[in-house]
N, C-alpha and C. Protein backbone atom coordinates (compact mmCIF):
# COMPACT_ATOMS: atom_id res chain seq x y z
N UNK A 1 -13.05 -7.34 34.78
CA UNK A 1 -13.41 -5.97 34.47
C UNK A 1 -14.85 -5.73 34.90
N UNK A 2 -14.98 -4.90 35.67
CA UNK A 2 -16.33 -4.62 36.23
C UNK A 2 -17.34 -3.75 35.35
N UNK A 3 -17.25 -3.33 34.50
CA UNK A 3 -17.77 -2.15 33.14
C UNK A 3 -17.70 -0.90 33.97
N UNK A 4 -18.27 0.08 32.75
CA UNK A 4 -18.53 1.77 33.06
C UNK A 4 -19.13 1.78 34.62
N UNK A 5 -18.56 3.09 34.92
CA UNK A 5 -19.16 3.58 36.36
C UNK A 5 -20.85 4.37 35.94
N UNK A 6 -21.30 3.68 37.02
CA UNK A 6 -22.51 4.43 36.95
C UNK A 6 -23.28 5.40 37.95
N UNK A 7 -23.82 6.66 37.03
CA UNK A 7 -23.68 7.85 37.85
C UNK A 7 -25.11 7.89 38.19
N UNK A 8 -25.39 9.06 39.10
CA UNK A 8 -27.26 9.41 38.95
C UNK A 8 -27.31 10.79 38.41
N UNK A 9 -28.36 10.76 37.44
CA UNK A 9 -27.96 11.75 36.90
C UNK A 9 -29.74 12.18 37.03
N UNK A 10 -30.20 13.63 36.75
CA UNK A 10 -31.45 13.99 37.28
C UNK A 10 -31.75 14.80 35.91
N UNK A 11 -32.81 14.56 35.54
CA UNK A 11 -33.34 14.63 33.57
C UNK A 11 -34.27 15.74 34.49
N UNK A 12 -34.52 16.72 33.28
CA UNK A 12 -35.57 17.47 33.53
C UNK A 12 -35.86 18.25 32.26
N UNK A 13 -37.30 18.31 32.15
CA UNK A 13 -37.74 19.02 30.40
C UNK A 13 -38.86 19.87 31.01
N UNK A 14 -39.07 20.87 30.37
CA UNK A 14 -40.38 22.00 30.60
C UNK A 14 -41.74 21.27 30.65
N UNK A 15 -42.39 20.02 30.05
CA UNK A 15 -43.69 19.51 30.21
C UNK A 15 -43.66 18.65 30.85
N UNK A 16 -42.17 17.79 31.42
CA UNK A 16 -42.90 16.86 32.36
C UNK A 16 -42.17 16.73 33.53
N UNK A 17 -42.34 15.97 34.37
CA UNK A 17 -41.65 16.18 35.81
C UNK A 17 -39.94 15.58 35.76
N UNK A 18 -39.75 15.80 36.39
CA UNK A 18 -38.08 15.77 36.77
C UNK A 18 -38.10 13.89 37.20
N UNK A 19 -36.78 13.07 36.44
CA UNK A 19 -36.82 12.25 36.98
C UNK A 19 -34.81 11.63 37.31
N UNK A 20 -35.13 11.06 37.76
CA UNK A 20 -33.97 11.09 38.57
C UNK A 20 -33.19 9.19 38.27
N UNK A 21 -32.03 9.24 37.46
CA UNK A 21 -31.77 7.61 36.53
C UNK A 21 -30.62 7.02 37.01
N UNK A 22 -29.63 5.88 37.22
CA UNK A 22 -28.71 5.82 36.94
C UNK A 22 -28.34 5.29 35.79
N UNK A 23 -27.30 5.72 35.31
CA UNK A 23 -26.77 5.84 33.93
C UNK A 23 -25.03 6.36 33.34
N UNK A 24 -24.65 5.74 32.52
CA UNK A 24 -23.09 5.67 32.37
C UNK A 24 -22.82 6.97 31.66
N UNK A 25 -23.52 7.74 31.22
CA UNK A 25 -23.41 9.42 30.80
C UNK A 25 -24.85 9.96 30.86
N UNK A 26 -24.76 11.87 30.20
CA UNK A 26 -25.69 12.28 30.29
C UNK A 26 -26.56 11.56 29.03
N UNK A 27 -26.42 11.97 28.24
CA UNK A 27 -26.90 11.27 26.81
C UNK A 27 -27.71 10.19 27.08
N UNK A 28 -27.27 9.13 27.55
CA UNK A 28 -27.97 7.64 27.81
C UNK A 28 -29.02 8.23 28.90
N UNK A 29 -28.50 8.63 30.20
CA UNK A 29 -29.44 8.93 30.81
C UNK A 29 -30.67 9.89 30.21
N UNK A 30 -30.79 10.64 29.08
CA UNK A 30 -31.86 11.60 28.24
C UNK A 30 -32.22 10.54 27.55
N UNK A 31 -31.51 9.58 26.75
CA UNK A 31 -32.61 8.68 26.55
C UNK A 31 -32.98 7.84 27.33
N UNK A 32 -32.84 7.62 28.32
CA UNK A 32 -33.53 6.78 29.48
C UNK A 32 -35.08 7.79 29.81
N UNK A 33 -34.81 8.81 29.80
CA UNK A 33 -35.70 9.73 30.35
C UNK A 33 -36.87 9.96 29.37
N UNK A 34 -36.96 10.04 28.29
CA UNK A 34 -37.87 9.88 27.18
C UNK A 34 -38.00 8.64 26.96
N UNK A 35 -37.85 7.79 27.26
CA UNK A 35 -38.56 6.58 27.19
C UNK A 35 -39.76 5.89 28.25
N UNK A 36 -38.95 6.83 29.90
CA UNK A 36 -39.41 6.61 31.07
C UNK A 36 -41.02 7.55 30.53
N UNK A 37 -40.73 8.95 30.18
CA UNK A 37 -42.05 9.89 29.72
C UNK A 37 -42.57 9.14 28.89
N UNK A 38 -42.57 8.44 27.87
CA UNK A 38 -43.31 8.32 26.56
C UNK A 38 -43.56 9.42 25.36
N UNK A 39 -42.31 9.95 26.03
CA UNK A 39 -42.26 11.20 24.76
C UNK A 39 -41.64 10.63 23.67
N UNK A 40 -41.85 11.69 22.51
CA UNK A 40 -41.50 11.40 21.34
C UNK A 40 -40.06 11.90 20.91
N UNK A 41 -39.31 11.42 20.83
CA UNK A 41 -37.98 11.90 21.02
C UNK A 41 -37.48 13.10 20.18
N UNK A 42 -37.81 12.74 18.61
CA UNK A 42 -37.69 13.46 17.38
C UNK A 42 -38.05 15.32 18.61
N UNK A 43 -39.07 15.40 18.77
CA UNK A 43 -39.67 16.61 19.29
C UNK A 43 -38.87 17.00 20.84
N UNK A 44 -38.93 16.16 21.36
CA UNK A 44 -38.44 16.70 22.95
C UNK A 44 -36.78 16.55 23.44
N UNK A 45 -36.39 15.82 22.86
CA UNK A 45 -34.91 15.66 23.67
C UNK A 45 -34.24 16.48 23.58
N UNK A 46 -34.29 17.56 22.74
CA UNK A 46 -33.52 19.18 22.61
C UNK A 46 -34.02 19.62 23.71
N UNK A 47 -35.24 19.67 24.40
CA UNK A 47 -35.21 20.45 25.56
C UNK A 47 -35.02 20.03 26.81
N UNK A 48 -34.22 18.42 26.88
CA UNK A 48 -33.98 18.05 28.01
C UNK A 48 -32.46 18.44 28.32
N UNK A 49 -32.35 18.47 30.16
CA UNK A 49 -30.91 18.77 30.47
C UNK A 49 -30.66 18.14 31.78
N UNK A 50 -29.38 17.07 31.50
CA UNK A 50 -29.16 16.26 32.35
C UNK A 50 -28.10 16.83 32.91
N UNK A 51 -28.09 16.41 34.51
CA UNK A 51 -27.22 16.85 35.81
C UNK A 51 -26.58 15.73 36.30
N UNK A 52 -25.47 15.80 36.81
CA UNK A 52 -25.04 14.42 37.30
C UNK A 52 -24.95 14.93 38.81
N UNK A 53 -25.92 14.12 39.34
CA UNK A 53 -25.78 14.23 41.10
C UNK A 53 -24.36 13.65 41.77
N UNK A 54 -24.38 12.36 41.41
CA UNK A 54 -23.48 11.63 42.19
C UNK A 54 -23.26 9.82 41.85
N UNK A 55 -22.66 9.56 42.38
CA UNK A 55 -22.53 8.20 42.11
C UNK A 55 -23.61 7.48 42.28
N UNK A 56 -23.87 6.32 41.33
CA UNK A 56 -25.50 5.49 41.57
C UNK A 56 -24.88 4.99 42.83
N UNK A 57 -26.13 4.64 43.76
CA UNK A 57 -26.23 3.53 44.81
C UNK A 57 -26.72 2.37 44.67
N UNK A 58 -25.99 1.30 45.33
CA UNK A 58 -26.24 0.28 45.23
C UNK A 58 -27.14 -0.37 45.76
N UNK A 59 -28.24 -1.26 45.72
CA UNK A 59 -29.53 -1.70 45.97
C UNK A 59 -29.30 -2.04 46.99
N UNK A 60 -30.75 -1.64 47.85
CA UNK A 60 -30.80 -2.13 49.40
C UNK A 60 -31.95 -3.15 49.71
N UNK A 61 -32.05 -4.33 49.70
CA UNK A 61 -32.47 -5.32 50.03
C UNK A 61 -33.75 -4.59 50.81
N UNK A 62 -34.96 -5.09 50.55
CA UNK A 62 -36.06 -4.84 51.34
C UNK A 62 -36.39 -5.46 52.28
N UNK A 63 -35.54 -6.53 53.26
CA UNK A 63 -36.28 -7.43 53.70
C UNK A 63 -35.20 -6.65 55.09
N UNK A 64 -34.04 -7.17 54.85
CA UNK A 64 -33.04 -7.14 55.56
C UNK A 64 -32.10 -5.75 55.96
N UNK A 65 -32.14 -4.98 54.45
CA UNK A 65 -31.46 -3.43 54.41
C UNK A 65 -29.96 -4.01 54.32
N UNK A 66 -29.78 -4.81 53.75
CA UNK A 66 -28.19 -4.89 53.34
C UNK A 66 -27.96 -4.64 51.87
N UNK A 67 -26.62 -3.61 52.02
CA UNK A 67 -26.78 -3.80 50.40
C UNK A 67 -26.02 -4.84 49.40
N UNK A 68 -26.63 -4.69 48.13
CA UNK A 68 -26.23 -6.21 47.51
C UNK A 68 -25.89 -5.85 45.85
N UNK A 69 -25.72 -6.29 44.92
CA UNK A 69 -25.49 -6.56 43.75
C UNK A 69 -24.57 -4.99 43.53
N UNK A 70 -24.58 -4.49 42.10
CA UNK A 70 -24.23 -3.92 41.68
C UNK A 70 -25.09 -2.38 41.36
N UNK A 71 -24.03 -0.98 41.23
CA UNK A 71 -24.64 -0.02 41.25
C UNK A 71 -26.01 0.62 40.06
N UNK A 72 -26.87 0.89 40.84
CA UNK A 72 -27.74 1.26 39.42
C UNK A 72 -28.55 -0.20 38.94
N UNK A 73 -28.66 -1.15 40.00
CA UNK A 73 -29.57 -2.42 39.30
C UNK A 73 -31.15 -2.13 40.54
N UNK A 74 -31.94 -2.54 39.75
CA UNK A 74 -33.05 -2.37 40.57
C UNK A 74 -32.98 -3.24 42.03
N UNK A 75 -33.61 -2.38 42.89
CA UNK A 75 -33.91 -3.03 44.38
C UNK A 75 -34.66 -4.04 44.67
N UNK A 76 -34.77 -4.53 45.49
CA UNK A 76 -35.62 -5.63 45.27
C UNK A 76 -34.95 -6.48 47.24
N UNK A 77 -35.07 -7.80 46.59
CA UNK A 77 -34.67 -8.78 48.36
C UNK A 77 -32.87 -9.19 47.29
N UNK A 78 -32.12 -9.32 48.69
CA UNK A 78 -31.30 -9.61 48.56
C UNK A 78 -30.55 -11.54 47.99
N UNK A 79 -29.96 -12.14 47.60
CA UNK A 79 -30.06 -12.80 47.28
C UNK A 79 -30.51 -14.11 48.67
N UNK A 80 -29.52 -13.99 49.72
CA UNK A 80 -29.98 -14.43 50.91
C UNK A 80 -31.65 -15.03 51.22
N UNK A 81 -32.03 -13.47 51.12
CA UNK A 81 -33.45 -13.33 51.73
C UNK A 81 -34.51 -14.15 51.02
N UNK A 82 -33.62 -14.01 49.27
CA UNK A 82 -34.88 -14.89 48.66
C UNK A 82 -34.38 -15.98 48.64
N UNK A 83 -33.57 -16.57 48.98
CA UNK A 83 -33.40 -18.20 49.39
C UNK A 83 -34.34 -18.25 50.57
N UNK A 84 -34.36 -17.59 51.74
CA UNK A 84 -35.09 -17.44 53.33
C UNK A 84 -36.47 -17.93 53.27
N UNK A 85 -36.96 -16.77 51.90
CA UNK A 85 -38.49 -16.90 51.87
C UNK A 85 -38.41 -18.17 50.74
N UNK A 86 -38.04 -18.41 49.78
CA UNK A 86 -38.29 -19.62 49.20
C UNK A 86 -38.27 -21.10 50.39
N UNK A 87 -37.53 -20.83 50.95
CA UNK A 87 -37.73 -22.35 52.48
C UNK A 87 -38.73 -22.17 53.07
N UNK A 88 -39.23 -20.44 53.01
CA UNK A 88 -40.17 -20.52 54.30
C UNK A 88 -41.80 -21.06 53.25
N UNK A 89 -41.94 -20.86 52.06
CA UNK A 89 -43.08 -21.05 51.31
C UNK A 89 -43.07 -22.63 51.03
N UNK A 90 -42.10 -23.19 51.39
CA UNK A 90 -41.74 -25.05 51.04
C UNK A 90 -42.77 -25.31 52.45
């Protein structure tokens, strides 16, 4: 079983800038988004309103541009690449 699909969904509130999450609903993604601000939740999460763009994308390797792991996990080197550079630092 692979878990929940994960979407991108784009948070936006009147005091702070628009940010853009992946996340398995809107809800999670609003609290993703007040946590990302450092807002205080009690006060602000009534005025946030989440959009669902589209399906998360899956991470693209910085070294190489292949993509790798699973949707919505941070980017980074692919697993490959960091075996590559771990030989090349030996």
């Amino acid at each position: 079983m692979s878990g929940p699909a994960l979407y991108l969904f784009e948070v936006s509130h009147p005091d702070y800038p628009t940010v853009e999450l992946p996340s398995i609903g809107p809800d999670s993604a609003t609290v993703e988004a007040i946590h990302r601000w450092g807002a205080d939740w009690k006060r602000d999460a009534a005025y946030c309103t989440a959009r669902r763009i589209g399906k998360a994308a899956r991470p693209r390797c910085s070294r190489c541009g292949r993509e790798f792991g699973k949707p919505g996990q941070a980017a980074g080197k692919c697993p490959d690449c960091l075996r590559a550079d771990e030989l090349h630092r030996r």
